[in-house]
C-alpha atoms as a PDB file:
ATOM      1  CA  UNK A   1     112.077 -32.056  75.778  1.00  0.00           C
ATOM      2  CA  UNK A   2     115.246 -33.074  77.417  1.00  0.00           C
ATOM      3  CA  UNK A   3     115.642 -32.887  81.179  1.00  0.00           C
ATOM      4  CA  UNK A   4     119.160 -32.764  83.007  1.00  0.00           C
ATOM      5  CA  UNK A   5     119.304 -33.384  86.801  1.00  0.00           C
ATOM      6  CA  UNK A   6     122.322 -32.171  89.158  1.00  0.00           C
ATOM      7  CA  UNK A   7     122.237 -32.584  92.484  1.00  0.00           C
ATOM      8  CA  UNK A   8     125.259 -29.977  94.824  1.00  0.00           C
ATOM      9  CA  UNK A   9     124.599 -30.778  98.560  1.00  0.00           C
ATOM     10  CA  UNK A  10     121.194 -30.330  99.584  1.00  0.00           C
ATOM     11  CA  UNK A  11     120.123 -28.124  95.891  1.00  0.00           C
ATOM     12  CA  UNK A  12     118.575 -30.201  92.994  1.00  0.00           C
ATOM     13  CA  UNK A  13     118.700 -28.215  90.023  1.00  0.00           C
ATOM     14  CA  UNK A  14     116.111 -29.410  86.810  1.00  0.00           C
ATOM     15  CA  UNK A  15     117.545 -27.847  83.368  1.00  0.00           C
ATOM     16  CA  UNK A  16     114.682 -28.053  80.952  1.00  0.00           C
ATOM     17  CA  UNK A  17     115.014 -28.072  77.238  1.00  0.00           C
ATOM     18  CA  UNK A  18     112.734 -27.753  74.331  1.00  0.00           C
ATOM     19  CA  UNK A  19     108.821 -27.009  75.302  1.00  0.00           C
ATOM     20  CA  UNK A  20     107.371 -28.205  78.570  1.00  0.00           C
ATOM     21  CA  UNK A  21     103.977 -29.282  77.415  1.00  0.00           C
ATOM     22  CA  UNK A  22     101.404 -31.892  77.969  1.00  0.00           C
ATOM     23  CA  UNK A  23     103.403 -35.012  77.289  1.00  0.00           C
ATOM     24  CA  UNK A  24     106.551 -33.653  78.916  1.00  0.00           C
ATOM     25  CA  UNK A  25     105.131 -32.486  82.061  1.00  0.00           C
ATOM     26  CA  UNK A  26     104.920 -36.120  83.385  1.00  0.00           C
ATOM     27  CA  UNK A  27     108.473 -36.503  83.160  1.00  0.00           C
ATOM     28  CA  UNK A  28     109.916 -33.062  84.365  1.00  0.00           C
ATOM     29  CA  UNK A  29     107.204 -34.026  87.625  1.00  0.00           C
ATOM     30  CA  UNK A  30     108.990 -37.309  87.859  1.00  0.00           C
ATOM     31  CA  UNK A  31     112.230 -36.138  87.848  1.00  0.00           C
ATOM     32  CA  UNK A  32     111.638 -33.803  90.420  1.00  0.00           C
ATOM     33  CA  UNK A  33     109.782 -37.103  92.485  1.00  0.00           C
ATOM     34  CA  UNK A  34     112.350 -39.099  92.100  1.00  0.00           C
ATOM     35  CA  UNK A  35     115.612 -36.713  93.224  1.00  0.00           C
ATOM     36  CA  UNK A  36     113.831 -34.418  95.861  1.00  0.00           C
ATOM     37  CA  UNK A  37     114.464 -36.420  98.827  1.00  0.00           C
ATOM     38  CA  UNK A  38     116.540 -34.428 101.220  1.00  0.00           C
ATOM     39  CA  UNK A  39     116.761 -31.002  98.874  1.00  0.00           C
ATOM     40  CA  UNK A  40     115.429 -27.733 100.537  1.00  0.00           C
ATOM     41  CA  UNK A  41     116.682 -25.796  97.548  1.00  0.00           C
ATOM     42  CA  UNK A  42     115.513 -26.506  93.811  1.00  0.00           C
ATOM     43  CA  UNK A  43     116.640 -24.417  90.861  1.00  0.00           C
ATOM     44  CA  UNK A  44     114.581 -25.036  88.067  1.00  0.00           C
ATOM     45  CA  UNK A  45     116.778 -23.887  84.756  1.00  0.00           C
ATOM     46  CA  UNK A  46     114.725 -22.496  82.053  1.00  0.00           C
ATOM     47  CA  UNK A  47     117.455 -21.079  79.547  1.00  0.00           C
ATOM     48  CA  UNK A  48     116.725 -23.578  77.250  1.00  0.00           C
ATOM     49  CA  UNK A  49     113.164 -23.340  77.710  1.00  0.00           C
ATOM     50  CA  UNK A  50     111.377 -22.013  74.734  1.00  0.00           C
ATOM     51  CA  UNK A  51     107.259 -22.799  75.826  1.00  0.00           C
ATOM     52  CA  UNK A  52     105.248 -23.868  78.637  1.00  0.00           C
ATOM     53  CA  UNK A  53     101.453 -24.969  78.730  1.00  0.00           C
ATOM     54  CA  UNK A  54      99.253 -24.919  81.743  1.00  0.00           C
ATOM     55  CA  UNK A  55     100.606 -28.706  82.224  1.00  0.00           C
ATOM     56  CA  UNK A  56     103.713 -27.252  83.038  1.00  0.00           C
ATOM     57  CA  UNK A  57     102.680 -24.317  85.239  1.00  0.00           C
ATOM     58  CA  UNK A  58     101.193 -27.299  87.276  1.00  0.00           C
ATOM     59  CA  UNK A  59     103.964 -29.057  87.936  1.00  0.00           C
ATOM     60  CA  UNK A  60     105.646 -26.036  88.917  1.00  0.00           C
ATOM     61  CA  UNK A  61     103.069 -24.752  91.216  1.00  0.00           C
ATOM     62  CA  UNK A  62     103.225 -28.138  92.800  1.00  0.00           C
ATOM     63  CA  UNK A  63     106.775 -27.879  93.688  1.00  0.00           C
ATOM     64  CA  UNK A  64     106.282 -24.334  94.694  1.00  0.00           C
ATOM     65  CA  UNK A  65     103.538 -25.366  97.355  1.00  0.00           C
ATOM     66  CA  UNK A  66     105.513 -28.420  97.876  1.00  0.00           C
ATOM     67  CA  UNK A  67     109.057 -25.837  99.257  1.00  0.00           C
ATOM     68  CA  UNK A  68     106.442 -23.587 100.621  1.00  0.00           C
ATOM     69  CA  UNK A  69     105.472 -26.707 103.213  1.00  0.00           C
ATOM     70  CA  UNK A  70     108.724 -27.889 103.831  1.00  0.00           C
ATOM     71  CA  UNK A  71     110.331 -24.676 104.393  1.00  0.00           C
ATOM     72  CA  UNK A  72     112.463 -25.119 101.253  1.00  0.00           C
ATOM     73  CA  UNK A  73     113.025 -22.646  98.444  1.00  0.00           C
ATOM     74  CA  UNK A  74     111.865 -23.212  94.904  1.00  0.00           C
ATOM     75  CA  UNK A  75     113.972 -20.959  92.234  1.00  0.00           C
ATOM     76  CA  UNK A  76     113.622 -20.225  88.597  1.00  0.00           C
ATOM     77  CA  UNK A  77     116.172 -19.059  86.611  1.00  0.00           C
ATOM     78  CA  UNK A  78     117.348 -18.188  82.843  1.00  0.00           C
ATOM     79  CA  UNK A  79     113.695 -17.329  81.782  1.00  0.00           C
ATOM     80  CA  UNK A  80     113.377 -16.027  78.301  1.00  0.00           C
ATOM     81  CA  UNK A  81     110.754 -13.097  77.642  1.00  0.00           C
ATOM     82  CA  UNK A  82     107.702 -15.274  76.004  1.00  0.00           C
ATOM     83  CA  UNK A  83     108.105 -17.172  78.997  1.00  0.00           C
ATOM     84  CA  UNK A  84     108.111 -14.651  81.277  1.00  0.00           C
ATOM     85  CA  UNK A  85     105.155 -13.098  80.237  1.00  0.00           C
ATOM     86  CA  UNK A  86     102.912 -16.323  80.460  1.00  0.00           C
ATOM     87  CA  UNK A  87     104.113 -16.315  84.161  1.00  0.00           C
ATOM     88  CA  UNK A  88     102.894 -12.392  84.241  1.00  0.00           C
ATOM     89  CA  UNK A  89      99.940 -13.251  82.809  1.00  0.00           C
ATOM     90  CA  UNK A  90      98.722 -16.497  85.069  1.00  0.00           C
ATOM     91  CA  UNK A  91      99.946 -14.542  88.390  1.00  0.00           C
ATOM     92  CA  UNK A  92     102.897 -16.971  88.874  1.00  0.00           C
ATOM     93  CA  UNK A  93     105.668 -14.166  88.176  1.00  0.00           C
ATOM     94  CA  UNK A  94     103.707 -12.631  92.104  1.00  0.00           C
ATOM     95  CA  UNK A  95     104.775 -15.687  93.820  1.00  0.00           C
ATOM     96  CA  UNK A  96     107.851 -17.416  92.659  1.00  0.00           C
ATOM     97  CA  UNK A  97     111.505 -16.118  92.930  1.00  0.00           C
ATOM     98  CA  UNK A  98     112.802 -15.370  89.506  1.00  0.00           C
ATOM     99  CA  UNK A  99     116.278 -14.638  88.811  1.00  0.00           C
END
């Protein structure tokens, strides 16, 4: 999976690319870790995303609950239609903001 970081004021946004699975959930997690300091708005860009495994929805569910405490906003974009229906089908498309 590749992972591209861009940072615009006080937004972080996390393109991902390829499948977010076991082994690449570690590194989208640390990515996020190690640019969130002083963000209150994080786009996470799944165009390029093509699968997700429950290691994934973790990570993302931690940086949901993670904006959630700080007051910040957690967005996910450019989500294809297998995608979507995982987050349908785990209860995640009730709770985050999906454009």
């Amino acid at each position: 999976m590749d992972i591209k970081v861009r940072t615009e004021g006080a937004r972080l946004t996390i393109a991902l690319d390829g499948e977010l699975n076991t082994p690449a959930a570690p590194r989208f997690e640390a990515a996020y870790e190690q640019n969130k300091s002083g963000m209150n708005e994080i786009v996470i860009d799944m165009e390029n995303l093509v699968y997700i495994t429950s290691a994934g929805l973790r990570v993302l569910l931690d940086i949901y609950q993670e904006m959630e405490e700080t007051g910040g906003t957690l967005t996910v974009r450019g989500v294809s239609g297998d995608i979507m229906d995982v987050f349908e089908v785990t209860g995640f498309s009730s709770f985050l903001h999906i454009e």
